[in-house]
Every structure is written in structure tokens, then in C-alpha cells.
Protein backbone atom coordinates (compact mmCIF):
# COMPACT_ATOMS: atom_id res chain seq x y z
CA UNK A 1 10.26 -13.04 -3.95
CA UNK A 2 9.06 -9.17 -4.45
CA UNK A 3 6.07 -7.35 -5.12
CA UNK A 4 7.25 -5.46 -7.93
CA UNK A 5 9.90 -6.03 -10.75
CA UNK A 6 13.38 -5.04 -10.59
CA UNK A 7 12.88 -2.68 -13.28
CA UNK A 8 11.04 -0.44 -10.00
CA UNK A 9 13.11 -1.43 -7.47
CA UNK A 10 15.49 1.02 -5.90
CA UNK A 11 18.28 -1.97 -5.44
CA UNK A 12 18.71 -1.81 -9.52
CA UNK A 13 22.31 -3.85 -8.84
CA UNK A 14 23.18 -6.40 -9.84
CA UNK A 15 20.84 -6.99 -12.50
CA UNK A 16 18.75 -10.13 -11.80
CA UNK A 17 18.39 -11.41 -15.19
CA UNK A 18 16.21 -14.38 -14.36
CA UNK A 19 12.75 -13.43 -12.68
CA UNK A 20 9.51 -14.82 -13.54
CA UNK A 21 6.05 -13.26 -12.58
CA UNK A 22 4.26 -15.94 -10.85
CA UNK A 23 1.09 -14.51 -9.56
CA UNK A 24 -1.45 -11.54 -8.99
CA UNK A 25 -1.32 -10.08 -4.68
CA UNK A 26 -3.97 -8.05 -4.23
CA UNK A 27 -4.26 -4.75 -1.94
CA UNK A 28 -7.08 -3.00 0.17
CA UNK A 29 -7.13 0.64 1.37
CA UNK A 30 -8.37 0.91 4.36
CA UNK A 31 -8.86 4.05 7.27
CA UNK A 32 -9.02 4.31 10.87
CA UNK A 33 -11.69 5.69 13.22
CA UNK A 34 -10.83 9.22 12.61
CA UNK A 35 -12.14 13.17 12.29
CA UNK A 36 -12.67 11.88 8.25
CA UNK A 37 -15.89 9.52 8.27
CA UNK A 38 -15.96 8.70 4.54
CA UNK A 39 -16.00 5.56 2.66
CA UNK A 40 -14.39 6.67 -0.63
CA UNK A 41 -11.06 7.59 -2.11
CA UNK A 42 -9.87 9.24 -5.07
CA UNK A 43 -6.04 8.86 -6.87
CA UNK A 44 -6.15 12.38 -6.59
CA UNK A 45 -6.44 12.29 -2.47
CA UNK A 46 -4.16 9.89 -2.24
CA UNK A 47 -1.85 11.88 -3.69
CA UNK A 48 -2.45 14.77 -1.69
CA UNK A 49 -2.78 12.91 1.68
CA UNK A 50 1.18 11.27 0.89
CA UNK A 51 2.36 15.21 0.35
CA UNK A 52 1.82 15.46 4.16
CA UNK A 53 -0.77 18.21 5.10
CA UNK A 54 -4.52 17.46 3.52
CA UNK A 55 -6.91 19.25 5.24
CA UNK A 56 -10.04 17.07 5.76
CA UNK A 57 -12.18 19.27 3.58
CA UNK A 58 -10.60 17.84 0.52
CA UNK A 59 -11.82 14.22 1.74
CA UNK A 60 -14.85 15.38 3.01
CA UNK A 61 -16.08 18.43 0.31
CA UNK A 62 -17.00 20.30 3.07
CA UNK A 63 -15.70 23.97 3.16
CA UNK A 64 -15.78 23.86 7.18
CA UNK A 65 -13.32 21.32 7.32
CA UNK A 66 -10.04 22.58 7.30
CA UNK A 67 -9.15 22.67 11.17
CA UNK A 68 -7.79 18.98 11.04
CA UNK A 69 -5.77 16.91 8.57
CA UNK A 70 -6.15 13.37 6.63
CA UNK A 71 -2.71 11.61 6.59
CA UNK A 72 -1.00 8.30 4.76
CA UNK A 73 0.34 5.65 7.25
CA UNK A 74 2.24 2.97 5.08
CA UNK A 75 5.32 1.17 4.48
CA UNK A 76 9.52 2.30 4.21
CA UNK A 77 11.13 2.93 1.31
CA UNK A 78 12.13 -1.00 1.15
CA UNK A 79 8.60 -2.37 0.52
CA UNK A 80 7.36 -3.28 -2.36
CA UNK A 81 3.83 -2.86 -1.21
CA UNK A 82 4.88 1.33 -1.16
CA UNK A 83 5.94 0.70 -5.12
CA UNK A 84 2.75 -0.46 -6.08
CA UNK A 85 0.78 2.34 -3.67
CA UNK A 86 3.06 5.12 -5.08
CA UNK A 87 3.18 3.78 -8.61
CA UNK A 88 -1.02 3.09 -8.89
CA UNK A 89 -1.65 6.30 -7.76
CA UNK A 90 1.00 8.44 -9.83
CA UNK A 91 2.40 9.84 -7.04
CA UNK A 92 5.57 8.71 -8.69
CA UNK A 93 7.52 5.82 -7.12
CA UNK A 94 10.30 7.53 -6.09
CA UNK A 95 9.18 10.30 -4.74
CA UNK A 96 9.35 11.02 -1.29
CA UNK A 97 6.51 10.86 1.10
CA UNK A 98 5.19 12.90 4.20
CA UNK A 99 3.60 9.63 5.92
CA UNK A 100 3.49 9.09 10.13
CA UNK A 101 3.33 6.61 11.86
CA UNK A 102 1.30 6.14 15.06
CA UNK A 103 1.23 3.61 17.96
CA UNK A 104 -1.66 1.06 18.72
CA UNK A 105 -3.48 3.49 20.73
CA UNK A 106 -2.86 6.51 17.97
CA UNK A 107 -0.46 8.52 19.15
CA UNK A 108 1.40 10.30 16.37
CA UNK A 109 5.24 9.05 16.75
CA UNK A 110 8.29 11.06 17.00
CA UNK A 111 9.78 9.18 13.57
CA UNK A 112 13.54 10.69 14.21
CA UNK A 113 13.48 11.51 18.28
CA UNK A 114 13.96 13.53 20.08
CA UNK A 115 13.96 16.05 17.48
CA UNK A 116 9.82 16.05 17.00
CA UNK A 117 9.85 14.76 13.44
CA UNK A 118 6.43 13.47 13.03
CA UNK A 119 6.00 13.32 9.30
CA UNK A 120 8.69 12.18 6.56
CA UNK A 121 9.93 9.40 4.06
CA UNK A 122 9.48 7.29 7.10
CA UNK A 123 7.16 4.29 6.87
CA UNK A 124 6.57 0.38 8.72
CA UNK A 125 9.13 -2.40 7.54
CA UNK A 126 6.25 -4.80 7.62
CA UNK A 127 2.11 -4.56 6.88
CA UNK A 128 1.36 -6.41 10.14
CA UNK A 129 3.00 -3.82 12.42
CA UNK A 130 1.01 -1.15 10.17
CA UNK A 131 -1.96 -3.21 10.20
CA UNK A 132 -1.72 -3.69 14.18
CA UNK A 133 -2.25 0.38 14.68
CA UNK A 134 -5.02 1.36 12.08
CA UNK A 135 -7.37 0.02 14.56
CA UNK A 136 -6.96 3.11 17.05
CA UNK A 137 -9.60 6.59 17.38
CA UNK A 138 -7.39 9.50 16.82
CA UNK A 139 -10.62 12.04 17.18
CA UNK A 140 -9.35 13.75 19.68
CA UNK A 141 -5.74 12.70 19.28
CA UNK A 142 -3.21 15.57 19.11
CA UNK A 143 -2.34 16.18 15.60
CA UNK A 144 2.02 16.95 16.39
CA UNK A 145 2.39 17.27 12.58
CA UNK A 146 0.36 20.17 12.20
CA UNK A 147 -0.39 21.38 15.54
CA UNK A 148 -4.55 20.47 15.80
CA UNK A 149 -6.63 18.24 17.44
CA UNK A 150 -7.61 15.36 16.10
CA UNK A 151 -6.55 13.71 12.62
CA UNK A 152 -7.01 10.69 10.46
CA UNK A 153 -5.15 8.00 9.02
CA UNK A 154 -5.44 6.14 5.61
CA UNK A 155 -3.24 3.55 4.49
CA UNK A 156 -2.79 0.39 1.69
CA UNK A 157 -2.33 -2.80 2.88
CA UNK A 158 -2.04 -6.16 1.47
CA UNK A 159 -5.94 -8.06 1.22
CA UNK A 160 -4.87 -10.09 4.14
CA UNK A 161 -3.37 -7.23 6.43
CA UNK A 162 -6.48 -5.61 5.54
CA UNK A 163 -8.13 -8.07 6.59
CA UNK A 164 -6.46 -7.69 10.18
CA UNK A 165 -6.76 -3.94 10.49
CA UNK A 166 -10.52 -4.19 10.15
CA UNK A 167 -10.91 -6.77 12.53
CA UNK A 168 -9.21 -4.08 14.85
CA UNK A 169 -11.14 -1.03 13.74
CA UNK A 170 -10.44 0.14 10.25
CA UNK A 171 -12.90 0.80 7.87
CA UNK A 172 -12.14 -0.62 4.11
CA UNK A 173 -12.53 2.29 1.31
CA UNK A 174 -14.03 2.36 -1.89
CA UNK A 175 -11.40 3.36 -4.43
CA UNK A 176 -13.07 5.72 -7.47
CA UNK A 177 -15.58 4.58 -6.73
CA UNK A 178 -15.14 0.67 -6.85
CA UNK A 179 -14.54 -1.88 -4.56
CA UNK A 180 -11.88 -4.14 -3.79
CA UNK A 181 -12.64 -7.87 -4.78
CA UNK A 182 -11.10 -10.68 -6.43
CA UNK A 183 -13.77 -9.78 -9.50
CA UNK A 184 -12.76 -6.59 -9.66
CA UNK A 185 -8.85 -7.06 -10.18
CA UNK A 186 -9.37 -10.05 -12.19
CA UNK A 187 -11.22 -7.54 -14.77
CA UNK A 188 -9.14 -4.06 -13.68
CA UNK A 189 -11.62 -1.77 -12.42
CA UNK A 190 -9.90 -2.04 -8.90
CA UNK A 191 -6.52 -0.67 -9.74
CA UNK A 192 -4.52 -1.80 -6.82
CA UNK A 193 -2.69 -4.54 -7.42
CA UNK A 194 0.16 -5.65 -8.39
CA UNK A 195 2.58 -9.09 -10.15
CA UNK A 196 4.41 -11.00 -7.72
CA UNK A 197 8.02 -11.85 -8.74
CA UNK A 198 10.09 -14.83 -8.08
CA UNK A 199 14.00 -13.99 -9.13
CA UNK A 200 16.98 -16.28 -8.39
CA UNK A 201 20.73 -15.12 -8.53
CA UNK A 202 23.12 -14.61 -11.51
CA UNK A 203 25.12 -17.48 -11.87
CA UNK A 204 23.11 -19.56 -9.09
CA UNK A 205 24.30 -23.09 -8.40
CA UNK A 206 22.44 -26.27 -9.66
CA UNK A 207 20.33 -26.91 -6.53
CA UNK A 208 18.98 -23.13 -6.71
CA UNK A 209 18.05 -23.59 -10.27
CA UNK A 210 16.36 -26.29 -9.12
CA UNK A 211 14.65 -24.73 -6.53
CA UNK A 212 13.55 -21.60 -8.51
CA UNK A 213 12.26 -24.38 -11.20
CA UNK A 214 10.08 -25.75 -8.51
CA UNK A 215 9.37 -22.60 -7.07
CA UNK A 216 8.02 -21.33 -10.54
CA UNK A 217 5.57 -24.22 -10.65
CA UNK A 218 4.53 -24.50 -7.41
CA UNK A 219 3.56 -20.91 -6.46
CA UNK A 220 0.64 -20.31 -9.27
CA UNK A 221 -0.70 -23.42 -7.80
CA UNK A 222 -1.02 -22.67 -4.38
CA UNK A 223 -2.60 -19.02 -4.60
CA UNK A 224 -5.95 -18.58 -3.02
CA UNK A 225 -7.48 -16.70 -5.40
CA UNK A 226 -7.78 -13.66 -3.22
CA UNK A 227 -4.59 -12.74 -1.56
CA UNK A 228 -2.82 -13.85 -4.62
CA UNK A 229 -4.44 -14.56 -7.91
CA UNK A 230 -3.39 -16.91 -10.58
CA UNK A 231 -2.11 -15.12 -14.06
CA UNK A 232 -4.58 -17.79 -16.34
CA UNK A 233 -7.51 -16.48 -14.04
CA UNK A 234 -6.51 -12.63 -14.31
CA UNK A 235 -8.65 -10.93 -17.60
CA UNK A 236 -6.45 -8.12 -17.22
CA UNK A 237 -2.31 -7.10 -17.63
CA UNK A 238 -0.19 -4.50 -16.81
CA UNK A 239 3.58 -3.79 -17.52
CA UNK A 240 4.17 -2.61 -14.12
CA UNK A 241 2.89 0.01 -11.42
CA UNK A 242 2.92 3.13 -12.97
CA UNK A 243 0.41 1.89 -16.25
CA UNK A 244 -3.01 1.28 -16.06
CA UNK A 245 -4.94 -2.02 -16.46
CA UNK A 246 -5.45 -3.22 -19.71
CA UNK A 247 -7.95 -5.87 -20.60
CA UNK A 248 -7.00 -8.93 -22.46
């Protein structure tokens, strides 16, 4: 299974020349109790917040704001959550990031110790680890990126990690403007989602065929309509991360 198509996937061989999209998965952004208090994000500040060192004011709009920073907190460079986050909001898939990570009680990690690298093309193998920390106040947190006090922390998560980060503390965001829903994807004026891929090996034996047969079938059918979404049910297609919606 993957979140994203081969075609942007860093592993590019061997070529997988059987895959099948089998579903919609649908992602929330989401921040924690930090210095920035708002409820909405642009592409443009998401952009900005994954180079490493947004001061608040370009969150917030407010000229006094530019003692403390607004950072991303997401996934490695394996996850195909980060393709679709990169990809949606033209940061560029493979570019590198300046994310941190922080700890369940937000403290800002040391991502390569002991040499004090706080910020980098570092990232959480898994959304539940990332989801577990977004819960955490980092008001008056030291900020060992930059060197202030206090910071905050945005991140993209998939609809049900979301779901766990704001029963720990996070506040779900607005994206331009509109927000996330099962409506909303299903017509593409929530841009932050992505097709879920099934592939099976080159030359697979007959019982994986058969398994990937099943597997093809099976999936749509068992999608909640929420986490996932089934493809009939979706008024909306893309070609991959890096386009916009178009409606059917």
C-alpha cells in the first residue's frame, strides 16, 4: 500500500508496473497550544513555516510579532503523508525541509545529538508518534532553533491522527480558508488529500496475484467515507500531488 504513486516516490526502482488506485485518505492540519493563536492557514505559510524560521507575524499579520517563530512538525522523508503535504502545498516534493520535532511535553529535540541540531530534513516515521506530541504548550518553551522563548508547532496529519492530536490539545486549522470534511474533498475545495495505492511485485507468484485481485476489490468497499473515501463517491480527480483538484 502507499499514499502516493510511484511516479512521486523517492524508491523509483524497480518499476512497479502493476498498481491500482483504490481509494481517497484524507488529511487535517492541525496546531498545538502555542505563541500563534490562529485558526487559519495559507499554502503560502506553509511553505514558509517548512523553510525553518517564520516569524509569527507572518501567521498572525501583526507587525509586533517577530520575537518568536511558527514551525512544521511532520513526517521523514519515507512517508507518503510528507509527499502529499509537500506536493499540495508546492513546496516541491523533494525539497528538503527545516521541520523539528518535539517531545510530549514540547521540548524542542536535539534531531542529530549531541551536536544541537534542532531543525532539518528530519521528521516522525509514523503520524501516531507525531500525533502523540502536538498536544503539548510550548508558550514559554525555549525556542533552541532560533534562540527565543516560546514557539509554535503546525503539522498535517492523516483525518484519524488528527483526530488523536486534538483529543490531546491541538487545534484543527482552516486551510484558505476552508475546512476539512468529507464534503469538501469529495468536491476539491479542501486540497489535502491524496489516492491511496495498492501495488504488487513484478513477476509476483499466483497466490499474490490473487491476493492483490482481492485486495483491489475489497479495499473500496471497506472505506469509511472519511478516513478513506471511495473513488465512485469522489466529484473530483487529480493526477497526483503537485496538480490541483479538478472537478468531474
Amino acid at each position: 500500500m502507499a499514499d502516493n504513486s510511484q511516479a512521486f516516490s523517492r524508491t523509483k526502482v524497480p518499476a512497479l508496473t502493476t498498481g491500482t488506485n483504490v481509494a481517497v485518505i484524507t488529511f487535517a492540519w492541525v496546531r498545538n497550544p502555542g505563541l500563534w493563536t490562529g485558526s487559519n492557514l495559507t499554502d503560502a505559510m506553509i511553505r514558509k513555516a517548512l523553510q525553518g524560521a517564520c516569524k509569527r507575524a507572518v501567521f498572525s499579520g501583526n507587525a509586533s510579532d517577530t520575537n518568536d517563530f511558527v514551525y512544521v512538525s511532520g513526517r521523514d522523508n519515507q512517508s507518503g503523508t510528507r509527499v502529499n503535504q509537500f506536493g499540495e502545498s508546492g513546496y516541491g516534493i523533494f525539497n528538503f525541509p527545516n521541520q523539528i520535532e518535539m517531545d510530549s511535553s514540547g521540548n524542542m529535540l536535539d534531531l542529530d545529538p549531541p551536536n544541537g541540531t534542532y531543525a532539518g530534513d528530519f521528521g516522525f516515521s509514523s503520524g501516531g508518534t507525531l500525533a502523540g506530541t502536538l498536544g503539548a504548550n510550548t508558550t514559554a518553551k525555549p525556542d533552541l532553533y532560533n534562540g527565543a522563548t516560546g514557539y509554535s508547532v503546525i503539522a498535517m496529519l492523516s483525518r484519524g491522527d488528527a483526530n488523536t492530536a486534538i483529543a490531546n490539545g491541538a487545534i484543527e486549522l482552516t486551510v484558505n480558508g476552508v475546512a476539512q470534511s468529507s464534503a469538501n474533498v469529495k468536491e476539491g475545495t479542501f486540497n489535502y488529500w491524496g489516492n491511496e495505492y495498492i501495488y504488487q511485485k513484478i513477476a509476483a507468484s499466483s497466490e499474490a496475484q490473487a491476493a492483490y485481485n482481492r485486495l483491489v476489490i475489497s479495499i473500496p468497499n471497506d472505506v469509511n467515507g472519511t478516513t478513506a473515501i471511495k473513488l465512485s463517491d469522489m466529484h473530483c480527480v487529480r493526477n497526483g500531488p503537485t496538480t490541483d483538484s479538478d472537478h468531474n
